[in-house]
C-alpha atoms as a PDB file:
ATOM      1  CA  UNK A   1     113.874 171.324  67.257  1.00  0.00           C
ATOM      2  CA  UNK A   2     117.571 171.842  66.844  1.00  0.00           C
ATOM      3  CA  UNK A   3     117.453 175.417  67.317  1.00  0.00           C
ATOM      4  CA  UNK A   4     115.370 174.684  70.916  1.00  0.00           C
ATOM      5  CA  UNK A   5     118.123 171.961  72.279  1.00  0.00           C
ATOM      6  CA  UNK A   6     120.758 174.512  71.199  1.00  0.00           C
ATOM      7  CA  UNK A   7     119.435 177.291  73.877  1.00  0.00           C
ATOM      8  CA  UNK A   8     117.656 174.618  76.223  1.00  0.00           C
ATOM      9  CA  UNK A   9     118.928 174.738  79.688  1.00  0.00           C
ATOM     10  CA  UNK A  10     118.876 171.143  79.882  1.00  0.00           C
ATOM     11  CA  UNK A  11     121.722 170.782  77.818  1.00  0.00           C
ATOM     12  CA  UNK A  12     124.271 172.741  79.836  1.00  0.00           C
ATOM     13  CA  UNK A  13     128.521 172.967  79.945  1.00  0.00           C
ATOM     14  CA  UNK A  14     130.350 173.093  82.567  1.00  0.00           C
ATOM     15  CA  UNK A  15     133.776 173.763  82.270  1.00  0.00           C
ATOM     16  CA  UNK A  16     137.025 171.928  84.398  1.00  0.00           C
ATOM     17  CA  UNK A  17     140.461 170.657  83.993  1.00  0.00           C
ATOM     18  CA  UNK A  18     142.332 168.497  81.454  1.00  0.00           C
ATOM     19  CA  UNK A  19     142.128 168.034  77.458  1.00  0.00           C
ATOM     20  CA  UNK A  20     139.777 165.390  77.534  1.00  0.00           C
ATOM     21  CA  UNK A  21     135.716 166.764  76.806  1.00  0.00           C
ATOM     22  CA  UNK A  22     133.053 164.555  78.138  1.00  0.00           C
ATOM     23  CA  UNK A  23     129.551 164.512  76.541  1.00  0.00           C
ATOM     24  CA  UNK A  24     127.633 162.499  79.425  1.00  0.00           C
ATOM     25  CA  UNK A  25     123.478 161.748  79.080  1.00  0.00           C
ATOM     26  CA  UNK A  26     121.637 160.086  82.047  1.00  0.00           C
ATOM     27  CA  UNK A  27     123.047 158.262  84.800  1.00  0.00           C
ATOM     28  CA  UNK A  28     126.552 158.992  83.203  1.00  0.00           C
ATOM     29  CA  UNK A  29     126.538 162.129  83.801  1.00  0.00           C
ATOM     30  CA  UNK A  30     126.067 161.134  87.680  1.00  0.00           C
ATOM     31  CA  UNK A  31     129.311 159.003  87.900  1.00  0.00           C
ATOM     32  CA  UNK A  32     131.889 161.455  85.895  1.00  0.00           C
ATOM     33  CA  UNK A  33     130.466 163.679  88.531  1.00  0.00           C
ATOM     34  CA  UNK A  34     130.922 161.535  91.171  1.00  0.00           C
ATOM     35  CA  UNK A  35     134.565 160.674  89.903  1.00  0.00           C
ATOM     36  CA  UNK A  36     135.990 164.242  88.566  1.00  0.00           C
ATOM     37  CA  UNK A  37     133.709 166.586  90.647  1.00  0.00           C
ATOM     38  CA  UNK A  38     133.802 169.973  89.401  1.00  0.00           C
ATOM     39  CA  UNK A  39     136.956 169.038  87.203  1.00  0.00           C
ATOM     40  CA  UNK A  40     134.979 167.273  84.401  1.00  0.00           C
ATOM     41  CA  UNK A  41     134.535 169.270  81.234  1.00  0.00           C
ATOM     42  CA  UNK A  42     131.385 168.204  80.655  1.00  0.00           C
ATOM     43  CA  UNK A  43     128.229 168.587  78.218  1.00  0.00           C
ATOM     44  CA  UNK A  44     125.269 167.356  80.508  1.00  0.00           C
ATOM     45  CA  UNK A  45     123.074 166.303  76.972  1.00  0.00           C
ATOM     46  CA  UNK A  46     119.080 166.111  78.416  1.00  0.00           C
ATOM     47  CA  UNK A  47     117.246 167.424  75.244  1.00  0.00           C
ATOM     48  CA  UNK A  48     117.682 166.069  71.901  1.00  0.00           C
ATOM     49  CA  UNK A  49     118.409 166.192  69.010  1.00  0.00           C
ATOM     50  CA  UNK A  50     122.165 166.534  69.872  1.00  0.00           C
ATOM     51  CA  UNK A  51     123.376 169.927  70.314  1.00  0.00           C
ATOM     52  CA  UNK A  52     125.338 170.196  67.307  1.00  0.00           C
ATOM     53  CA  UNK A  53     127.516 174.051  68.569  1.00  0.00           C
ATOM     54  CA  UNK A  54     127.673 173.214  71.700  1.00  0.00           C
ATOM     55  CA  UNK A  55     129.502 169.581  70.223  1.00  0.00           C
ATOM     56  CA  UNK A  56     131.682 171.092  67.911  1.00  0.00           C
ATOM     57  CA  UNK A  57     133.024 173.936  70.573  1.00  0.00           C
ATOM     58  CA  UNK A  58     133.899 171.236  72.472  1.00  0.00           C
ATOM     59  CA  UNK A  59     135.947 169.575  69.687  1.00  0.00           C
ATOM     60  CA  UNK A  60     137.740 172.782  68.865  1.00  0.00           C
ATOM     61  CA  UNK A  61     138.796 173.213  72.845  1.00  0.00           C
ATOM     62  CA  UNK A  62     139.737 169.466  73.635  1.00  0.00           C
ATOM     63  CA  UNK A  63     141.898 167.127  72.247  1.00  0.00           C
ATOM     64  CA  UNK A  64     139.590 163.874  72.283  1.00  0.00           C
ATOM     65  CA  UNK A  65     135.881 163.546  73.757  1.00  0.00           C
ATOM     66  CA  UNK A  66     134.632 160.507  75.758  1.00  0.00           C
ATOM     67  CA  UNK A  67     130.731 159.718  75.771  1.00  0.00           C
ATOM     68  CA  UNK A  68     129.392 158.337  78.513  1.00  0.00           C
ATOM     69  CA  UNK A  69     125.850 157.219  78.122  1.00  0.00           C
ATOM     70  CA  UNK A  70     123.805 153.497  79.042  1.00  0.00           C
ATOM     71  CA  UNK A  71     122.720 151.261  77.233  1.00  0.00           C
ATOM     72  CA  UNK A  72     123.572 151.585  72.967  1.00  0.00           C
ATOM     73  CA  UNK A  73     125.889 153.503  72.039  1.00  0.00           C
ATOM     74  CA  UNK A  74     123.747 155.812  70.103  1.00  0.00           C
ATOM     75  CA  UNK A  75     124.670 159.250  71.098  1.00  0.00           C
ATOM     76  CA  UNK A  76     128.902 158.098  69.988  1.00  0.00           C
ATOM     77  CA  UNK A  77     127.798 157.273  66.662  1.00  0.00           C
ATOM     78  CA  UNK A  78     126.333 160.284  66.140  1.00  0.00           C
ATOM     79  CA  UNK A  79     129.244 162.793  67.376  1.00  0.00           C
ATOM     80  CA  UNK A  80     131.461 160.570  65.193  1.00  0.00           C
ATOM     81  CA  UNK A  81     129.345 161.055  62.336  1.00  0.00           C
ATOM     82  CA  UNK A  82     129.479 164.850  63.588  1.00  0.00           C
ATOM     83  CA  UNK A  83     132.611 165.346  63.768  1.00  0.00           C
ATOM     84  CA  UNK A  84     134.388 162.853  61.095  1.00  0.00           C
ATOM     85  CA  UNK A  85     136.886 160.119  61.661  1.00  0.00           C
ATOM     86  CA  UNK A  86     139.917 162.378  62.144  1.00  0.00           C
ATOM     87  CA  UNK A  87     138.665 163.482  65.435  1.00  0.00           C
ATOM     88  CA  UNK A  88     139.157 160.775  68.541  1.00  0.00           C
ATOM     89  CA  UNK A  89     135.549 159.823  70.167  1.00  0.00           C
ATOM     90  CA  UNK A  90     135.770 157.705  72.759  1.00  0.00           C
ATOM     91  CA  UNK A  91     132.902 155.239  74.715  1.00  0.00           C
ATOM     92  CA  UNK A  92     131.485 152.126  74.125  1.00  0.00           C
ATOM     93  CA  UNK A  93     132.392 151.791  70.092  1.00  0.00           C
ATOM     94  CA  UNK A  94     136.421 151.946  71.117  1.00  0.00           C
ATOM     95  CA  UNK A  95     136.651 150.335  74.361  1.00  0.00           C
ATOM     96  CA  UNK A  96     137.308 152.517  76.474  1.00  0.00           C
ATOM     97  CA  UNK A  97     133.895 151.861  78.190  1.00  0.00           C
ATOM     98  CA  UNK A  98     132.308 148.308  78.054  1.00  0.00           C
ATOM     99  CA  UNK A  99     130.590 147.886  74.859  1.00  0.00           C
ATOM    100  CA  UNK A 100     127.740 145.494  76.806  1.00  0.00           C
ATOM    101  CA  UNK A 101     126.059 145.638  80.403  1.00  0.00           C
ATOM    102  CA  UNK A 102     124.953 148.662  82.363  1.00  0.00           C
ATOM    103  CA  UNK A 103     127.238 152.086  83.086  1.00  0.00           C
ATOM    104  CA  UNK A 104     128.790 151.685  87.171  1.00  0.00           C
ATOM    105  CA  UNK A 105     130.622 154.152  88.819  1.00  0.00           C
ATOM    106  CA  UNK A 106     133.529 151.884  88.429  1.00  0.00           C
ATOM    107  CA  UNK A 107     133.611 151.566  84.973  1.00  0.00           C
ATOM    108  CA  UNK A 108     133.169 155.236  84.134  1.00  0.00           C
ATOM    109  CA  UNK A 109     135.982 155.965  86.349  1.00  0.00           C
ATOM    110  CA  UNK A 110     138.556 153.578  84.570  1.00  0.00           C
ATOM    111  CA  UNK A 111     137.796 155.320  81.390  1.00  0.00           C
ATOM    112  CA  UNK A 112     138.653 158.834  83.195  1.00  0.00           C
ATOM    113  CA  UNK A 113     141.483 157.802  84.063  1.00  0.00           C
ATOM    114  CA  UNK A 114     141.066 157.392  88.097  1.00  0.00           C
ATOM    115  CA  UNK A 115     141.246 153.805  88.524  1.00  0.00           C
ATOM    116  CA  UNK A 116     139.591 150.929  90.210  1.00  0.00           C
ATOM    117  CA  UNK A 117     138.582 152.237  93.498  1.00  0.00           C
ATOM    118  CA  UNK A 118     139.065 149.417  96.078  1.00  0.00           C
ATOM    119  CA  UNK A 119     136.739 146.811  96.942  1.00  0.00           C
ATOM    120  CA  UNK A 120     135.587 144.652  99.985  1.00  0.00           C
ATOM    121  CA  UNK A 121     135.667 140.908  99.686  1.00  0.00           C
ATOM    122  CA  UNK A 122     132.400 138.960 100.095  1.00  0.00           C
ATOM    123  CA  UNK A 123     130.898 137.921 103.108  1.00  0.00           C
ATOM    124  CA  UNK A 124     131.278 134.121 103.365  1.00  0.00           C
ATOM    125  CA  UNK A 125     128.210 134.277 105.503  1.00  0.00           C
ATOM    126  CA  UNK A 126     126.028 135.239 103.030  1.00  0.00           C
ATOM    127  CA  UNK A 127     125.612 132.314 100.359  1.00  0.00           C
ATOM    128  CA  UNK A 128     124.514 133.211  96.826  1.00  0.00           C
ATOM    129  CA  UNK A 129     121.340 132.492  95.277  1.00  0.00           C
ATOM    130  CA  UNK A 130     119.135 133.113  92.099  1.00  0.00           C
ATOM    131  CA  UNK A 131     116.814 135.937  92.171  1.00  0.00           C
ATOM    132  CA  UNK A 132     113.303 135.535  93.420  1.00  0.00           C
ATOM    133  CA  UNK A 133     109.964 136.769  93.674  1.00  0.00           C
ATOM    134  CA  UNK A 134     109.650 138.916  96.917  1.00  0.00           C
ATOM    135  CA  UNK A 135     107.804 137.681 100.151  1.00  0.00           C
ATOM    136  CA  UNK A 136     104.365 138.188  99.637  1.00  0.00           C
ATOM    137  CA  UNK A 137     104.196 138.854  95.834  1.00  0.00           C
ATOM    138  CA  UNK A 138     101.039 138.520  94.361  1.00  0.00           C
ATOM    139  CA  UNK A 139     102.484 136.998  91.386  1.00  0.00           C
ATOM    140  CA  UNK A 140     102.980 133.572  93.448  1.00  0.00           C
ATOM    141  CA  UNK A 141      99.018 132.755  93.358  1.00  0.00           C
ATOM    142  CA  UNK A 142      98.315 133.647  89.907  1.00  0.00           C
ATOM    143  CA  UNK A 143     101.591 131.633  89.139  1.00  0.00           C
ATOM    144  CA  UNK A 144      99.989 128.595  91.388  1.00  0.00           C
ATOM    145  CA  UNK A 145      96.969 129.413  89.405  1.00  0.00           C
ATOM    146  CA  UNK A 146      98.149 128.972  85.679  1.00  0.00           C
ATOM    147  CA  UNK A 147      99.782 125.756  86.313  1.00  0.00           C
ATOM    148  CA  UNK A 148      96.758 124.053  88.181  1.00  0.00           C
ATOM    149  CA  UNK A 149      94.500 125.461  84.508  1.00  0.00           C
ATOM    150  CA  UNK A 150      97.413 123.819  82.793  1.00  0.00           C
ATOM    151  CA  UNK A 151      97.184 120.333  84.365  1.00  0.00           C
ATOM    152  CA  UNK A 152      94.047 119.801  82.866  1.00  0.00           C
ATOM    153  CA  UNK A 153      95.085 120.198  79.435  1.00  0.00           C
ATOM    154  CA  UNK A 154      97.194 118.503  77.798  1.00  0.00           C
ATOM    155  CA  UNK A 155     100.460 119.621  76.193  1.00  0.00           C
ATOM    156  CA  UNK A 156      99.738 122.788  77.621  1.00  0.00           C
ATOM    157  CA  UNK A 157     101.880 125.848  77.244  1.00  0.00           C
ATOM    158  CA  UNK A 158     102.488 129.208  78.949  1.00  0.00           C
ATOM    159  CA  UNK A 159     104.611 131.863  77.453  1.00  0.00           C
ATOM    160  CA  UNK A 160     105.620 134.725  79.625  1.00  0.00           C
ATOM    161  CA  UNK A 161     107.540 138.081  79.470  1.00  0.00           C
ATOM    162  CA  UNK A 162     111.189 138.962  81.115  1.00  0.00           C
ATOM    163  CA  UNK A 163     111.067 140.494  84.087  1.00  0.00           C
ATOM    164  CA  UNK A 164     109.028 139.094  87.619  1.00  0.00           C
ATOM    165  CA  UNK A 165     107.324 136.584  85.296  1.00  0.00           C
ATOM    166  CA  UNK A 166     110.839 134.966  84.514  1.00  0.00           C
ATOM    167  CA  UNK A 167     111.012 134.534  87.956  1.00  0.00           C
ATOM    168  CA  UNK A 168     108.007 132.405  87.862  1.00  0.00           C
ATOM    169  CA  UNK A 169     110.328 130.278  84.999  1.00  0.00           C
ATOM    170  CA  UNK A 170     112.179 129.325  88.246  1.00  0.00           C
ATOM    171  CA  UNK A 171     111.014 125.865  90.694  1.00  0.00           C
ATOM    172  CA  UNK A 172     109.450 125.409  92.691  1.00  0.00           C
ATOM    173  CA  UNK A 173     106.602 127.488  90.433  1.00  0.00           C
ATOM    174  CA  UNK A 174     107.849 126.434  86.888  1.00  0.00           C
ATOM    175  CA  UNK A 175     104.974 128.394  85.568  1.00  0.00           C
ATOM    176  CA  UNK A 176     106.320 129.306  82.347  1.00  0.00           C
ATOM    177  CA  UNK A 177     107.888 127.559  78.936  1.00  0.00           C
ATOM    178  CA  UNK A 178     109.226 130.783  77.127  1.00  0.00           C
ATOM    179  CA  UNK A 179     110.427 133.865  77.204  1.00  0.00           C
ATOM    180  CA  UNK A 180     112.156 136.628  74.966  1.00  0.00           C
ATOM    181  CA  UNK A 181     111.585 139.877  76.232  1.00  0.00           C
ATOM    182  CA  UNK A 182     108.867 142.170  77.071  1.00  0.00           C
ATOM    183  CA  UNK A 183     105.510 142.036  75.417  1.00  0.00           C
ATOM    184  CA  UNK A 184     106.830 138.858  73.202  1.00  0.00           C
ATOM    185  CA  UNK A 185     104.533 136.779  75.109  1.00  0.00           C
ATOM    186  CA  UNK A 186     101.446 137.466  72.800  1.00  0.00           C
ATOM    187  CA  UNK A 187     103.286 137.115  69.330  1.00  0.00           C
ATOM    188  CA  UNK A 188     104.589 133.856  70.701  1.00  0.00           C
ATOM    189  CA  UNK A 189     101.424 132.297  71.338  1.00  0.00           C
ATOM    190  CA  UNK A 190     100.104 133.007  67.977  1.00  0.00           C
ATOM    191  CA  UNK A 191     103.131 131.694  66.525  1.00  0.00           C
ATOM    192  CA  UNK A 192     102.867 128.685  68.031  1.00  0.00           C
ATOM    193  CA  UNK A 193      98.595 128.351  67.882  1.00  0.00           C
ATOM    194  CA  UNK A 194      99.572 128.849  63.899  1.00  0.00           C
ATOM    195  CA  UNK A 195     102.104 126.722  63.290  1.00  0.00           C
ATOM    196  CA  UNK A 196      99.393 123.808  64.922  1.00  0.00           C
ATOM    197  CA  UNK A 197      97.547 124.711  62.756  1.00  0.00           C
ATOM    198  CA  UNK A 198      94.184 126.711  61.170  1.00  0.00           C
ATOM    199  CA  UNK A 199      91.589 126.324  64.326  1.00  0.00           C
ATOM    200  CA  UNK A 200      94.468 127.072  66.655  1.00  0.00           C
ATOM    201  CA  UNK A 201      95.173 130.348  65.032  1.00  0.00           C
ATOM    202  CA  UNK A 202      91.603 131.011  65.547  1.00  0.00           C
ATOM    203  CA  UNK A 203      91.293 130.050  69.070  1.00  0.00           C
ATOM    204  CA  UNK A 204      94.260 132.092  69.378  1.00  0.00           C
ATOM    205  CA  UNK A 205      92.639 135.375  67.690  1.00  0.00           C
ATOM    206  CA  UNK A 206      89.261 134.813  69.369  1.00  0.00           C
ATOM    207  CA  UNK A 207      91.125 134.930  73.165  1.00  0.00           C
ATOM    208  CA  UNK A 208      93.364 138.329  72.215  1.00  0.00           C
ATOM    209  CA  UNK A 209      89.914 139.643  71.078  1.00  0.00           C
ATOM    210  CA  UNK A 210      88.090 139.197  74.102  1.00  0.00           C
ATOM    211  CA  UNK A 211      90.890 140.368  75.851  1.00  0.00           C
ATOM    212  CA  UNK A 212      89.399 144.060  74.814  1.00  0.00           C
ATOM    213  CA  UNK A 213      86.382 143.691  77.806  1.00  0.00           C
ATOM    214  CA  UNK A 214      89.392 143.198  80.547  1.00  0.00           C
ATOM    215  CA  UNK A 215      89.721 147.335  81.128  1.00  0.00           C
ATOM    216  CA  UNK A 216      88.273 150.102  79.795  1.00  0.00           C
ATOM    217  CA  UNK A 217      91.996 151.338  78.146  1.00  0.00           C
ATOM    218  CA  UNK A 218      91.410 148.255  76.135  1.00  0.00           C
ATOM    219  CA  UNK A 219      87.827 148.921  74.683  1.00  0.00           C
ATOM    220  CA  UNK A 220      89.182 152.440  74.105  1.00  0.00           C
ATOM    221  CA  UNK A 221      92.031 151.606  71.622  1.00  0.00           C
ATOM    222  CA  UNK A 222      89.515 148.945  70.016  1.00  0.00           C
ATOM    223  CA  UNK A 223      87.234 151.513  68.895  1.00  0.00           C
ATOM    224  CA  UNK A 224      89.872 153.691  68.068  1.00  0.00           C
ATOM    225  CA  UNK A 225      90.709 151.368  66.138  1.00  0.00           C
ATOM    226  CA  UNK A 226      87.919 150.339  64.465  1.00  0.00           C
ATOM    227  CA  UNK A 227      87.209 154.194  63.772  1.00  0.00           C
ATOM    228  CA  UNK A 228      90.207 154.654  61.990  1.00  0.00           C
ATOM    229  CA  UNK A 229      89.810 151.174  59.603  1.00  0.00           C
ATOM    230  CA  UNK A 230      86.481 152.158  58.952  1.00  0.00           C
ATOM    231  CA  UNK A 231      84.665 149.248  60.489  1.00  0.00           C
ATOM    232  CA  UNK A 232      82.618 149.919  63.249  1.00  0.00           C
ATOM    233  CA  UNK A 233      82.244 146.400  64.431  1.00  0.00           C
ATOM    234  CA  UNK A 234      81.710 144.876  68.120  1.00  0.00           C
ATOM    235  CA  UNK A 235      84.095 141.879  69.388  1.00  0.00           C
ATOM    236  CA  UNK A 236      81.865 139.971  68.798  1.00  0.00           C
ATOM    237  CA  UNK A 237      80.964 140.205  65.089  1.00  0.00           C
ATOM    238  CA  UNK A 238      84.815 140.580  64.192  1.00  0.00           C
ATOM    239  CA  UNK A 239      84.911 137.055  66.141  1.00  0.00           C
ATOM    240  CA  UNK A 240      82.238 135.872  63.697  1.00  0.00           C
ATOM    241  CA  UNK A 241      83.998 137.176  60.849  1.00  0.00           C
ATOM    242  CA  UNK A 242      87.161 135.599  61.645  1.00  0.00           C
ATOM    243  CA  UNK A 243      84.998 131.765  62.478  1.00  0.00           C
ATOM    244  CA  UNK A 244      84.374 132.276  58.368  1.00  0.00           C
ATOM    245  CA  UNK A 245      87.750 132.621  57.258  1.00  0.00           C
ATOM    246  CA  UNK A 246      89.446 129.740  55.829  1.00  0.00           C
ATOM    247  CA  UNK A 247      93.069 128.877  54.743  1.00  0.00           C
ATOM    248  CA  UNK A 248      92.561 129.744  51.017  1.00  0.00           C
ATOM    249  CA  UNK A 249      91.503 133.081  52.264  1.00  0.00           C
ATOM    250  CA  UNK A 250      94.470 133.479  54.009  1.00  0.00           C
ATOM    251  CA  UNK A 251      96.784 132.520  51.652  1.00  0.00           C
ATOM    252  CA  UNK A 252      95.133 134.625  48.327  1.00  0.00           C
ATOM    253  CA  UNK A 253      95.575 137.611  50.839  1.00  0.00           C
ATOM    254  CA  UNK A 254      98.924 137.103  51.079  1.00  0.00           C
ATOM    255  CA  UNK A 255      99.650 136.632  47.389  1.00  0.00           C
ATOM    256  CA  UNK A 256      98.042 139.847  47.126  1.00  0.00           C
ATOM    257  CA  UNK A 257     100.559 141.975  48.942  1.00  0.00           C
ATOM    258  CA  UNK A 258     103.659 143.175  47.274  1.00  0.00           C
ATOM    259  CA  UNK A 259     105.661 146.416  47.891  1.00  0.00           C
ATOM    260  CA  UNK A 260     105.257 149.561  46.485  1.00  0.00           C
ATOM    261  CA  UNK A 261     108.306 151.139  46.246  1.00  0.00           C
ATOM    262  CA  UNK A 262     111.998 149.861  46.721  1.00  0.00           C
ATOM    263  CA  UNK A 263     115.139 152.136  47.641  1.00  0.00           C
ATOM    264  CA  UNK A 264     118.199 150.979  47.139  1.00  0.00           C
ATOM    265  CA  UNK A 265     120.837 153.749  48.932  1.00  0.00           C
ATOM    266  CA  UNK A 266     124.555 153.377  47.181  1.00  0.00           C
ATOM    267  CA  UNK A 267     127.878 155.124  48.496  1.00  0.00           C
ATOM    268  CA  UNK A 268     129.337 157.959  46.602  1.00  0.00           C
ATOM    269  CA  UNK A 269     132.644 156.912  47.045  1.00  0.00           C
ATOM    270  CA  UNK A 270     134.046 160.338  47.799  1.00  0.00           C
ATOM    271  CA  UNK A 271     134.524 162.298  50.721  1.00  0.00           C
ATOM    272  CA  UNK A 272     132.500 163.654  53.188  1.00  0.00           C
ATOM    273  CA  UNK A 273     131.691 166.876  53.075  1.00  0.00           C
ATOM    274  CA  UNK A 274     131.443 168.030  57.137  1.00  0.00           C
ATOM    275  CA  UNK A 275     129.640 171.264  56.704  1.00  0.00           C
ATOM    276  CA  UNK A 276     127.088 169.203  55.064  1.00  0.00           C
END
């Protein structure tokens, strides 16, 4: 694999002005273009793993290297560990770009060097406002739906995902009690159907389960999974096998698990060896 992002023409150089190498992946690579042009020294890095040559050539011909990249700063820590601590990396690690929030065209340019470009002021006309759901959305009836099933029971509680069903969260819908992030939704429900106790964390199981005959995707990775356990079972008989299982079950199941093996990784103490 490291020997096909070496010669991969998706990992490309192109050569500029100036001391300073730039080792750009995704949208990055879009704003130090849009800020140096054809100037940038730059390693466009679109197959991984990390082109290890290509990195160290570009160490040997410039005096520091900034990474531009979004999100974590994952590819950084890895030409630092490349490269060793006498060599100056730059990006989100050492401040140059901001260690949170999304890459901008603005930001990338401040750590180039070409400063804040200038801005217009803000339209008094316009008046701010928290996102919403667009004109039209589907979302709004099945939002309208949930909470009319919710008013007849009590103590009812909906748990939702981030993105358009946050905006649900919002009045006049106020269609949803929590949210973490995406796909947390599920987990959190049988979290809290568990914690209220054993015939919760049933009901809980038995509506994820019949969840399966909602799309035929879903039937697919049930029998795949059932295939691959060994236990060819329908919904419905796994349903039936979970109605029989009690607390003590439960809990002599989980005195039963205990690891395997444990690693415990120590320091050497000495130096790195680079070549290594």
């Amino acid at each position: 694999m490291l020997s096909a992002s070496e010669a991969s023409i998706y990992n490309k150089v192109e050569k500029g002005q100036g001391t300073l190498g730039i080792i750009a992946c995704g949208i990055g690579y879009n704003y130090v273009k849009e800020t140096l042009g054809d100037n940038a020294n730059v390693l466009k890095v679109s197959q991984y793993p990390l082109p290890e040559n290509a990195i160290r050539q570009m160490a040997e011909e410039y005096s520091s290297i900034l990474v531009v990249e979004d999100g974590q700063p994952v590819v950084e820590q890895q030409v630092k560990a490349m490269l060793g601590a006498s060599y100056a990396v730059k990006g989100r690690l050492t401040g140059d770009l901001p260690r949170t929030g999304e890459l901008t065209p603005d930001n990338v340019a401040l750590a180039l060097g070409a400063g804040q470009k200038e801005r217009m002021a803000a339209s008094a006309v316009v008046a701010p406002r928290p996102p919403q759901l667009c004109q039209g959305c589907g979302h709004r009836d099945v939002y309208d739906a949930l909470n009319k099933v919710a008013s007849e029971y009590e103590g009812a509680r909906i748990f939702g995902d981030i993105g358009c069903y946050t905006l649900g969260a919002q009045a006049p819908l106020s269609m949803m009690d929590t949210c973490v992030c995406m796909g947390a939704s599920g987990s959190a429900l049988h979290g809290y159907n568990t914690a209220r106790g054993n015939d919760a964390a049933k009901k809980s199981i038995r509506s994820a389960i019949k969840q399966v005959y909602d799309e035929p995707s879903s039937m697919e990775m049930w029998w795949l999974g059932r295939m691959l356990s060994g236990r060819t079972v329908m919904p419905e008989e796994e349903i039936a096998h979970i109605e029989q299982i009690t607390r003590e079950d439960v809990a002599r199941a989980a005195a039963g698990i205990c690891l395997d093996t444990v690693y415990f990784m120590e320091g050497t103490g000495g130096e790195v060896d680079e070549d290594e």
